[in-house]
Protein backbone atom coordinates (compact mmCIF):
# COMPACT_ATOMS: atom_id res chain seq x y z
CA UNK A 1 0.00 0.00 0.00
CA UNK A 2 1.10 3.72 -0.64
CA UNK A 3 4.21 2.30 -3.10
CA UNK A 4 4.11 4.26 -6.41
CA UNK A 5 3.74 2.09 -9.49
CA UNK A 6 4.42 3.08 -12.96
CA UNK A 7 2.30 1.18 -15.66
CA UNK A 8 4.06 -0.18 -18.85
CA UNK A 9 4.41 1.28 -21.24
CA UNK A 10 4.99 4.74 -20.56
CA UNK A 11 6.71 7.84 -21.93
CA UNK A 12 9.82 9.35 -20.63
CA UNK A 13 8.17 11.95 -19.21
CA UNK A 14 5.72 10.24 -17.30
CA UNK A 15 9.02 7.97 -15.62
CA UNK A 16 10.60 11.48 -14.95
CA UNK A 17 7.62 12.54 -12.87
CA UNK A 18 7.62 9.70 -10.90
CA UNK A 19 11.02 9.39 -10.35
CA UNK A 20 10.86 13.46 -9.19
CA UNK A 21 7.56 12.03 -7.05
CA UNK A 22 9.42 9.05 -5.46
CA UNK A 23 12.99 11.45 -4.78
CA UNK A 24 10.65 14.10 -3.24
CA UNK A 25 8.61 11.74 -0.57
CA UNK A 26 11.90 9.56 -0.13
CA UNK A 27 12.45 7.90 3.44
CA UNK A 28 15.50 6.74 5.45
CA UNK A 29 15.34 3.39 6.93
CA UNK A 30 13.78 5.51 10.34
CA UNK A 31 10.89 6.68 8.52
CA UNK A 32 12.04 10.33 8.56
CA UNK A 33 11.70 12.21 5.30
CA UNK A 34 15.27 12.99 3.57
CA UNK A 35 14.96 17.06 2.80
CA UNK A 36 16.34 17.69 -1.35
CA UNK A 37 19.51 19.32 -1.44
CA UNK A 38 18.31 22.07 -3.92
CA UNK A 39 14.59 23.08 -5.52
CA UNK A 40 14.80 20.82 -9.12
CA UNK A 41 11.37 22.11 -9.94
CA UNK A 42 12.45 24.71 -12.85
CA UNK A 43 14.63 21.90 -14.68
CA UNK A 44 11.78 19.04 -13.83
CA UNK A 45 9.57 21.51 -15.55
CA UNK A 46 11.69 22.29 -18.79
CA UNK A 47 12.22 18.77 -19.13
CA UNK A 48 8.25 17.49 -18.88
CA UNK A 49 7.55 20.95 -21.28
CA UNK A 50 9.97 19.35 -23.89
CA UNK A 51 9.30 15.68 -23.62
CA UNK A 52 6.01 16.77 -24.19
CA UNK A 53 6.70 18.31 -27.49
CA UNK A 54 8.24 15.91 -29.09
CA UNK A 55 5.56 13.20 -27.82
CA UNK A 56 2.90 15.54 -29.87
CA UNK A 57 5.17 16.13 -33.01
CA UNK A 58 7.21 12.82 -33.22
CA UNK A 59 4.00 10.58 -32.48
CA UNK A 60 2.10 9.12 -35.30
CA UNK A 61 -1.46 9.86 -35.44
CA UNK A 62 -3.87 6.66 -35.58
């Protein structure tokens, strides 16, 4: 219960947001939350806005 799962198949954005989801809500082995060195939001962003791009113009239309 509570584990993130990631249904096949998926597209590389979709893995990036819930790799950013599973780093962000990441435990240590006491249960206490492990704080992110630095805010990764602005490049997470850029990287979803792009990804999502070239889903839309690389995809083939059925």
């Amino acid at each position: 219960m509570g584990t993130p799962l990631l249904r096949k198949p998926y597209r590389k954005a979709e893995l990036a947001r819930m790799l950013r989801r599973c780093l962000d809500t990441a435990v240590d082995s006491a249960g206490d939350a492990i704080p992110t060195p630095y805010s990764v939001q602005a490049d997470v962003e850029a990287f979803l806005r792009k990804q999502a791009a070239e889903d839309t113009t690389t995809r083939p239309r059925k």
